[in-house]
PDB file of N, CA and C in Angstrom:
ATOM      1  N   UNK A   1      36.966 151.081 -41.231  1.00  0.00           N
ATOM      2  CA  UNK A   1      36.975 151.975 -40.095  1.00  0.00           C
ATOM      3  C   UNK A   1      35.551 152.410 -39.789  1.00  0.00           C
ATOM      4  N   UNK A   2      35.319 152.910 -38.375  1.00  0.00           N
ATOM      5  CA  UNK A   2      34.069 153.362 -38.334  1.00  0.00           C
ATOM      6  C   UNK A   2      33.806 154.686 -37.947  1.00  0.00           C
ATOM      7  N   UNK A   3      32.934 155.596 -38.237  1.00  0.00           N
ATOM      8  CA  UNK A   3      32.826 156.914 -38.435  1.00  0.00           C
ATOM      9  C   UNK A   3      31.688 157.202 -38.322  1.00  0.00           C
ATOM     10  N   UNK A   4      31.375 158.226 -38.005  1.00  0.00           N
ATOM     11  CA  UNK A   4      30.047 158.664 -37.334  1.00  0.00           C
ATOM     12  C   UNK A   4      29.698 159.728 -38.915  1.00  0.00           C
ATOM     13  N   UNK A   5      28.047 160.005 -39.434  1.00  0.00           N
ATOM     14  CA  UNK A   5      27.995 160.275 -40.370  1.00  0.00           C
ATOM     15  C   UNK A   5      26.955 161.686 -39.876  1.00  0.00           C
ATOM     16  N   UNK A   6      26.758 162.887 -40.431  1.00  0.00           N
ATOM     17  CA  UNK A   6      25.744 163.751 -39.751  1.00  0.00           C
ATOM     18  C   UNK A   6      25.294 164.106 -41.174  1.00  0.00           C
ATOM     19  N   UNK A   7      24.170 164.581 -40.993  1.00  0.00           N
ATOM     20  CA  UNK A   7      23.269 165.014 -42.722  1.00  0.00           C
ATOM     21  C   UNK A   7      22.724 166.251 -42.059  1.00  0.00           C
ATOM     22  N   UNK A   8      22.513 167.551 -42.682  1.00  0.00           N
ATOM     23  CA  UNK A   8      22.124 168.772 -42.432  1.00  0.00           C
ATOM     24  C   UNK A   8      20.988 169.245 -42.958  1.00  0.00           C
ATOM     25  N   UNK A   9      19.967 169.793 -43.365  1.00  0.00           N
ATOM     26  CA  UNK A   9      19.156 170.658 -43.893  1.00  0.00           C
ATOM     27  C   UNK A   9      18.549 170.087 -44.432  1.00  0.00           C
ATOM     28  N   UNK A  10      18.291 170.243 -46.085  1.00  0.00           N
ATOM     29  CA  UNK A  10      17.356 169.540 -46.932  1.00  0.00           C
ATOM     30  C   UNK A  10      17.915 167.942 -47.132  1.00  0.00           C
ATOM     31  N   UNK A  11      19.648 167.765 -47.059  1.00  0.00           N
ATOM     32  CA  UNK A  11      20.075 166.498 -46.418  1.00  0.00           C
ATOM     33  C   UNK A  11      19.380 165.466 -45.836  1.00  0.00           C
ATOM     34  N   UNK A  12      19.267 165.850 -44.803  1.00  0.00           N
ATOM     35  CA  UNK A  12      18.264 165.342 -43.515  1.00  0.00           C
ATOM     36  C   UNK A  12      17.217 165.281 -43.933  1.00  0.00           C
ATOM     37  N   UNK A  13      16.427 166.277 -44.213  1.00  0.00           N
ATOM     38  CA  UNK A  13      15.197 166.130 -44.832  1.00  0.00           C
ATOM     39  C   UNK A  13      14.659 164.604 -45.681  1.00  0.00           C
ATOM     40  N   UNK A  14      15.743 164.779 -46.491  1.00  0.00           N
ATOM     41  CA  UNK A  14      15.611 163.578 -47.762  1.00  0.00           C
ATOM     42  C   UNK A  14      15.934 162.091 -47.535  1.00  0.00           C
ATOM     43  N   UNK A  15      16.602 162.221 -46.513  1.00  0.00           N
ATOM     44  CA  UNK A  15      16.840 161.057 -46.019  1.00  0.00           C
ATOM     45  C   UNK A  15      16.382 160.347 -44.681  1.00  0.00           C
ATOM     46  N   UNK A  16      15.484 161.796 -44.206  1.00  0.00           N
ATOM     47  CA  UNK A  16      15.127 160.923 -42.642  1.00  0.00           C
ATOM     48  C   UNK A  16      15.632 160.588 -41.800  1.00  0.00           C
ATOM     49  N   UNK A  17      17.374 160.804 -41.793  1.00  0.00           N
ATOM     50  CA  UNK A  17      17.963 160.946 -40.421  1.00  0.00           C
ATOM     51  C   UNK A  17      19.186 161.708 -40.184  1.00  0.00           C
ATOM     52  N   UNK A  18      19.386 162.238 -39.245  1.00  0.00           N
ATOM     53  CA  UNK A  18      20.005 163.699 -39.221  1.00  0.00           C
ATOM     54  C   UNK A  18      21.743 162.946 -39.139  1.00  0.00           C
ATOM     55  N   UNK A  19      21.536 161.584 -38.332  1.00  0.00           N
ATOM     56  CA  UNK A  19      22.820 160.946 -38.344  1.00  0.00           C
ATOM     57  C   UNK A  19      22.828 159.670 -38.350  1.00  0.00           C
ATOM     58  N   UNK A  20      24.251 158.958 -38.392  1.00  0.00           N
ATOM     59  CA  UNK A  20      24.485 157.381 -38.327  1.00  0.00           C
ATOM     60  C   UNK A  20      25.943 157.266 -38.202  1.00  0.00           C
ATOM     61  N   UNK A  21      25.511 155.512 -37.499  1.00  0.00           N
ATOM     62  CA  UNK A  21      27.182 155.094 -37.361  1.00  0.00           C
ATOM     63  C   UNK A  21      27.382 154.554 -39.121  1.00  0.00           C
ATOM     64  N   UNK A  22      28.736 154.379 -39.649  1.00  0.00           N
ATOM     65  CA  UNK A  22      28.868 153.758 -40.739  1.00  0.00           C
ATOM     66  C   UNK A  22      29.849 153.056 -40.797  1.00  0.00           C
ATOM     67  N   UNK A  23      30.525 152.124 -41.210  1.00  0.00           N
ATOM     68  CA  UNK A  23      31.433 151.359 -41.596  1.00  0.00           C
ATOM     69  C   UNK A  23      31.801 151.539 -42.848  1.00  0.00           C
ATOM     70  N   UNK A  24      33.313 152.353 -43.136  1.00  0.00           N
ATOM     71  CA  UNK A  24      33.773 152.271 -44.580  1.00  0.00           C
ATOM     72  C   UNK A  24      34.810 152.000 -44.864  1.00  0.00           C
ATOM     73  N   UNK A  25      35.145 151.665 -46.026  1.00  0.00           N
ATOM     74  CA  UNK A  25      36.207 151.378 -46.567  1.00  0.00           C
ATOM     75  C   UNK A  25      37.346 152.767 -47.451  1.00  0.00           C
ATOM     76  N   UNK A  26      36.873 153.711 -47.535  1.00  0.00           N
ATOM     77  CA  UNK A  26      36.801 154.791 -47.997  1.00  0.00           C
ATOM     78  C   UNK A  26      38.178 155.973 -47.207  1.00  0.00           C
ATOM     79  N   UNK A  27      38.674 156.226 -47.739  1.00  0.00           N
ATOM     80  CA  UNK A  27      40.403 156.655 -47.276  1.00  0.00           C
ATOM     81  C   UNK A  27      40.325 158.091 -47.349  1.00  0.00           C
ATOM     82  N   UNK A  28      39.443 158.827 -48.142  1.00  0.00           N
ATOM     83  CA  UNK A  28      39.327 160.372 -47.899  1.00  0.00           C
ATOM     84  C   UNK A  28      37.434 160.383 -48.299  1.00  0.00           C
ATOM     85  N   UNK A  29      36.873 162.127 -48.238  1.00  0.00           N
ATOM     86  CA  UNK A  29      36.152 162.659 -47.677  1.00  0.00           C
ATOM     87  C   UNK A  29      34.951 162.179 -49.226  1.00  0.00           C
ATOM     88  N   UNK A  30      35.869 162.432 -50.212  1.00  0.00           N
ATOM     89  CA  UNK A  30      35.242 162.061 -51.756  1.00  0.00           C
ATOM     90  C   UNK A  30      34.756 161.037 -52.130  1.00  0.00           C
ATOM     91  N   UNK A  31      35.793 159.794 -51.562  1.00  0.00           N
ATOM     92  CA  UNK A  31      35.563 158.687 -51.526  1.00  0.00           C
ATOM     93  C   UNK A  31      34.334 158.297 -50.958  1.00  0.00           C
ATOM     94  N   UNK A  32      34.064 158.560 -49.737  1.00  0.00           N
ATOM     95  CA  UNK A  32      33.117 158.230 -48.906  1.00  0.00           C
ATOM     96  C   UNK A  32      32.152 158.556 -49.742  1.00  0.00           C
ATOM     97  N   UNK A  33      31.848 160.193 -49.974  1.00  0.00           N
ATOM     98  CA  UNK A  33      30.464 160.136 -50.584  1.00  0.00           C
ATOM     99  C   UNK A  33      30.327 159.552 -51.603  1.00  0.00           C
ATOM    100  N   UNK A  34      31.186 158.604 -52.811  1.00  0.00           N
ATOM    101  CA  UNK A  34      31.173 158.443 -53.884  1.00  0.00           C
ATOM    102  C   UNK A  34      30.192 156.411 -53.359  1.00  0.00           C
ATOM    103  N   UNK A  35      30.927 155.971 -52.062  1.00  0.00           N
ATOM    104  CA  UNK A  35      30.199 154.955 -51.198  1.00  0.00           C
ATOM    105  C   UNK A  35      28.678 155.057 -50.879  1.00  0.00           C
ATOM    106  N   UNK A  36      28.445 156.460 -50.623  1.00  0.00           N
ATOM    107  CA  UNK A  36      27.399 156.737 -49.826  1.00  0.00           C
ATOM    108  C   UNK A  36      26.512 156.607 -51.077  1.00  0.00           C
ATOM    109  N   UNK A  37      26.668 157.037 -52.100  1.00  0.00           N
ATOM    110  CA  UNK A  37      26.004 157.359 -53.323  1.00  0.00           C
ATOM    111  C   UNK A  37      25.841 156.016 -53.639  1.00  0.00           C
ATOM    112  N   UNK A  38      26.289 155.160 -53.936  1.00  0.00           N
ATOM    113  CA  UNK A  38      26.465 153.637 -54.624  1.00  0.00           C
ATOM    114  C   UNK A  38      25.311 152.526 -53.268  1.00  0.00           C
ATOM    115  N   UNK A  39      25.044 153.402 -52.595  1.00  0.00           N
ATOM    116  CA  UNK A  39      23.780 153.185 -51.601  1.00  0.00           C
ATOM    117  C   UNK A  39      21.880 152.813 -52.663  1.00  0.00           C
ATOM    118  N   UNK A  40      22.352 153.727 -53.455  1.00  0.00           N
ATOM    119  CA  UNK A  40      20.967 153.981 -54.503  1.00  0.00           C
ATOM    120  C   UNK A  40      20.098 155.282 -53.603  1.00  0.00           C
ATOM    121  N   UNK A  41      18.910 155.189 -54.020  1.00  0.00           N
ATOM    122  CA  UNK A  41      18.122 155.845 -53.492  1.00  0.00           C
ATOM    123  C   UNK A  41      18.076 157.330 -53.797  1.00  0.00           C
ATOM    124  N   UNK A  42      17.627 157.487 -51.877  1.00  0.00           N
ATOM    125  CA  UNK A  42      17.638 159.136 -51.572  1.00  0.00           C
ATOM    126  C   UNK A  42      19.364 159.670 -51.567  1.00  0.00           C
ATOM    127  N   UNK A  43      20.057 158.329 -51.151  1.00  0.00           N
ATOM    128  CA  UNK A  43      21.338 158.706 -50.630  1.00  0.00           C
ATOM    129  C   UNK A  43      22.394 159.062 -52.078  1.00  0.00           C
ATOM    130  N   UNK A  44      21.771 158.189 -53.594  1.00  0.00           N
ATOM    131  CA  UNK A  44      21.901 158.871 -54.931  1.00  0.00           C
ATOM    132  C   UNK A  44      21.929 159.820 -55.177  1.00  0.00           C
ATOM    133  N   UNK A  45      20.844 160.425 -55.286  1.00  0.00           N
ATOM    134  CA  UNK A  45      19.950 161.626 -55.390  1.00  0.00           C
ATOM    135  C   UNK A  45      20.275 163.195 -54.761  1.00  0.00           C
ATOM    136  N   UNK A  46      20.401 162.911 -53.022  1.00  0.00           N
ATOM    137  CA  UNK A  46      20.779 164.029 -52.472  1.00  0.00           C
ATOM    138  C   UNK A  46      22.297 163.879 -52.523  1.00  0.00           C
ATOM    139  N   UNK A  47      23.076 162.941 -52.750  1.00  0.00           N
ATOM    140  CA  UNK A  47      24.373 163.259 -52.395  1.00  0.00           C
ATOM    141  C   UNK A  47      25.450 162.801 -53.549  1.00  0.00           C
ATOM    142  N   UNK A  48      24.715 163.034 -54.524  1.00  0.00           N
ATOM    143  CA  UNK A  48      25.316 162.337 -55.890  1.00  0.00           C
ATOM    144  C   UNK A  48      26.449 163.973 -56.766  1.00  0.00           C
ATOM    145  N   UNK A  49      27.249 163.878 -57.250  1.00  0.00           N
ATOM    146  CA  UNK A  49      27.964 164.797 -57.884  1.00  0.00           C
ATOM    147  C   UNK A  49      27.364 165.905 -58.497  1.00  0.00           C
ATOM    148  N   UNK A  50      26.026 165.217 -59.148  1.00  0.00           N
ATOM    149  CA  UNK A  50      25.150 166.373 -59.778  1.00  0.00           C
ATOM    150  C   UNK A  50      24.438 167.775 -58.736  1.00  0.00           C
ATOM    151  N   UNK A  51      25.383 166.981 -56.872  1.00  0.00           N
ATOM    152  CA  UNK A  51      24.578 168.250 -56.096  1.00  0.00           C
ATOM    153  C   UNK A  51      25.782 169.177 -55.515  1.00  0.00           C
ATOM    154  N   UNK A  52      25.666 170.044 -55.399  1.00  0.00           N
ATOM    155  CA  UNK A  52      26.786 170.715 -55.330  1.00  0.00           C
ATOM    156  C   UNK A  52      26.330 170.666 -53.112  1.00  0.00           C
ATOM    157  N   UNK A  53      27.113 170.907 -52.591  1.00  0.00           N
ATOM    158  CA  UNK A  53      27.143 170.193 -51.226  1.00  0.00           C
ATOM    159  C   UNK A  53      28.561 170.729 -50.462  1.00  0.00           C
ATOM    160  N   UNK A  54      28.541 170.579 -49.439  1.00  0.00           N
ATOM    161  CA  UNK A  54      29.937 171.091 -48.257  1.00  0.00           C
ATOM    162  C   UNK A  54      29.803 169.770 -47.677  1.00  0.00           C
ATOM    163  N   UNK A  55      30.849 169.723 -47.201  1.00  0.00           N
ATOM    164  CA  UNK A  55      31.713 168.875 -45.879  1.00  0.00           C
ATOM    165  C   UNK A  55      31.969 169.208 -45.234  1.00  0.00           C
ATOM    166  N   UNK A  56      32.327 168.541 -44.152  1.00  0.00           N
ATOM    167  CA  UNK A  56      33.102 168.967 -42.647  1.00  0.00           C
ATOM    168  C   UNK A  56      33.658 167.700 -42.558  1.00  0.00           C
ATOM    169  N   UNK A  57      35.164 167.524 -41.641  1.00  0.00           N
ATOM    170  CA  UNK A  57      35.362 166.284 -41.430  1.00  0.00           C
ATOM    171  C   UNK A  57      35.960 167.286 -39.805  1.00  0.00           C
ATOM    172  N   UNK A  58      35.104 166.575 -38.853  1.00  0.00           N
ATOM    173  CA  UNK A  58      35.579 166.875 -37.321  1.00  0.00           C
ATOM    174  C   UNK A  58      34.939 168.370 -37.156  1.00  0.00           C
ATOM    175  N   UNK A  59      34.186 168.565 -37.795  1.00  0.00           N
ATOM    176  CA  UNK A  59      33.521 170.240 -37.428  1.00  0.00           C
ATOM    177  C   UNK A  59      34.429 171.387 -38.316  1.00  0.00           C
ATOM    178  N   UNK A  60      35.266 170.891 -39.312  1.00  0.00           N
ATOM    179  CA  UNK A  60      36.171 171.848 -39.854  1.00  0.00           C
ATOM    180  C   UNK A  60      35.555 171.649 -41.137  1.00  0.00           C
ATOM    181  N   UNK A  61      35.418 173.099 -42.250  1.00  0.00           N
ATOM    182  CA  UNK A  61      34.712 172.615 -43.598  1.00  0.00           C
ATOM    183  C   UNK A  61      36.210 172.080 -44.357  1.00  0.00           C
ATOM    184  N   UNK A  62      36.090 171.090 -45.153  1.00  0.00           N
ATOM    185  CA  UNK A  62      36.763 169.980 -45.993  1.00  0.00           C
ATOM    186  C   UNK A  62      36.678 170.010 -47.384  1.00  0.00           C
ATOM    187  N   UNK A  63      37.779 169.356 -47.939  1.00  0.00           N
ATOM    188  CA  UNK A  63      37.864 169.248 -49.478  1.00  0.00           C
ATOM    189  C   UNK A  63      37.126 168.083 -49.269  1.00  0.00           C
ATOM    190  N   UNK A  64      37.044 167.287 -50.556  1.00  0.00           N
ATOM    191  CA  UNK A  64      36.862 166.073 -50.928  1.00  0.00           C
ATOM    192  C   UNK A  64      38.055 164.887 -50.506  1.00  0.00           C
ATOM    193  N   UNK A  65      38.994 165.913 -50.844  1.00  0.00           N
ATOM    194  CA  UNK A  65      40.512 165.064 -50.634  1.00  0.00           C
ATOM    195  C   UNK A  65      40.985 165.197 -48.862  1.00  0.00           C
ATOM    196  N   UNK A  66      40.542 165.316 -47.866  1.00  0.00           N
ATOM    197  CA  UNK A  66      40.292 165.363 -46.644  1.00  0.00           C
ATOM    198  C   UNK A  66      40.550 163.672 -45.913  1.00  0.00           C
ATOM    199  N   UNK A  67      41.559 163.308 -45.676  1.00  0.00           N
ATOM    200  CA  UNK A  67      41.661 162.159 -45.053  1.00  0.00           C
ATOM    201  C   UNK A  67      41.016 161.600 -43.842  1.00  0.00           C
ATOM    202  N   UNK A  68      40.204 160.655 -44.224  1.00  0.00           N
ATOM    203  CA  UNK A  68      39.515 159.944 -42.820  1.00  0.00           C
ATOM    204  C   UNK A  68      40.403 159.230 -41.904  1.00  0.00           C
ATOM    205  N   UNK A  69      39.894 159.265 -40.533  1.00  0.00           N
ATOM    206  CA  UNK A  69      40.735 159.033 -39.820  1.00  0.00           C
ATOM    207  C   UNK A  69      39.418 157.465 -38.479  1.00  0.00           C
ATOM    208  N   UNK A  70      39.494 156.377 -38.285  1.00  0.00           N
ATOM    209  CA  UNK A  70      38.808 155.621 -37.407  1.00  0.00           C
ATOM    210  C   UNK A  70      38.126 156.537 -36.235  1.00  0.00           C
ATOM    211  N   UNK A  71      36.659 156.868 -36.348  1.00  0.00           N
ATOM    212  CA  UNK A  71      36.142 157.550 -35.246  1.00  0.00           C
ATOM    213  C   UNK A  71      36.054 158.594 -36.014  1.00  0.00           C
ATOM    214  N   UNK A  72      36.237 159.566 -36.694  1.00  0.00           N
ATOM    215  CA  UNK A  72      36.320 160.534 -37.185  1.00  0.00           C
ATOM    216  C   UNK A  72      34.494 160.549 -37.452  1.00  0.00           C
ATOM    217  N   UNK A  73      33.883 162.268 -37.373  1.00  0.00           N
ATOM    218  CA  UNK A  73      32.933 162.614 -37.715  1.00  0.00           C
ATOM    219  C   UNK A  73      32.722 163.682 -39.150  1.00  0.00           C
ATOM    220  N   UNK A  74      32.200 163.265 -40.449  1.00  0.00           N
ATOM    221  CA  UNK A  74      31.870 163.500 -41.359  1.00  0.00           C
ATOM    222  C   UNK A  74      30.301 164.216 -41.901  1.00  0.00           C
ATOM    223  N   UNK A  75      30.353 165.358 -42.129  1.00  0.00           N
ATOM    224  CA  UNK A  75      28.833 165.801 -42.513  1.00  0.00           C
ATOM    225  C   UNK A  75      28.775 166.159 -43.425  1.00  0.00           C
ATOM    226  N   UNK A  76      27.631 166.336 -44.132  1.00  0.00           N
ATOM    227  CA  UNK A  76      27.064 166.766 -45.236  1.00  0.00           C
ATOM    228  C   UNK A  76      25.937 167.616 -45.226  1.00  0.00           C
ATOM    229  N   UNK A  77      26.296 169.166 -45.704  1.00  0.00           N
ATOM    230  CA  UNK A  77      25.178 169.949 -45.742  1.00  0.00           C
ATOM    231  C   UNK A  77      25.576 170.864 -46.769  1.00  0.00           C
ATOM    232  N   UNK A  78      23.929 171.193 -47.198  1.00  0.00           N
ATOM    233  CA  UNK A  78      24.006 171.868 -48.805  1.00  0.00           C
ATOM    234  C   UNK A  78      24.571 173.111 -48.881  1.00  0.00           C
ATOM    235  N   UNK A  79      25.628 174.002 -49.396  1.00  0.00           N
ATOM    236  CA  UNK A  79      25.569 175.550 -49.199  1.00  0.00           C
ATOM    237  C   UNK A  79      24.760 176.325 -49.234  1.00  0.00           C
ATOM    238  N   UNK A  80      25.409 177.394 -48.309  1.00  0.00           N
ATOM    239  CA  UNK A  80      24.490 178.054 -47.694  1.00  0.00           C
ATOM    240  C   UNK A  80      25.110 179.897 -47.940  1.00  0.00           C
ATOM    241  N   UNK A  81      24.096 180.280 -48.026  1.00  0.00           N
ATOM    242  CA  UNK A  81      24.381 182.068 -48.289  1.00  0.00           C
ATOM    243  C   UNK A  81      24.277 182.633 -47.308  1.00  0.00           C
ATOM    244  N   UNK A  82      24.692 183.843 -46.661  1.00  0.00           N
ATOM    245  CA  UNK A  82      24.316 184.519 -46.000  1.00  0.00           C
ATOM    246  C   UNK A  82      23.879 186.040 -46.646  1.00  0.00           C
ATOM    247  N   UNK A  83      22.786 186.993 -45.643  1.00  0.00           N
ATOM    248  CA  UNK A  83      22.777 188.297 -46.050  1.00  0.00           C
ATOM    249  C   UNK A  83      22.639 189.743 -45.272  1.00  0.00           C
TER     250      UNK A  83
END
């Protein structure tokens, strides 16, 4: 399926682009990043289990267990505090 991907904050930062189209094979929200990770790299690094991180799938914040849907938009940005 194909899905539009958005990266947020220090995200973006680390990777140099705020978004992308992607092609996955990947059936919920966990999955995907567990894909995205198996990338190597920055995409290891910033988005690997050892980072603690939010989702959105469609602008709504998401579990891991969050079912993808063809077309569906997926982001990733680090938590955030307010004060």
């Amino acid at each position: 399926m194909n899905i539009q991907l958005r990266y947020f904050a220090s995200i973006r930062e680390a990777l140099g682009v705020g978004q992308e189209p992607w092609q996955t094979q990947a059936q919920t929200v966990a999955q995907l990043r567990q894909e995205l990770v198996a990338r190597g790299g920055a995409y290891a690094d910033v988005l690997g289990s050892h980072r603690a991180l939010r989702a959105a799938l469609n602008q709504d914040l998401c579990e891991g267990s969050a079912a993808l849907q063809d077309g569906c938009e997926v982001a990733f940005f680090p938590p955030v505090t307010g004060g």
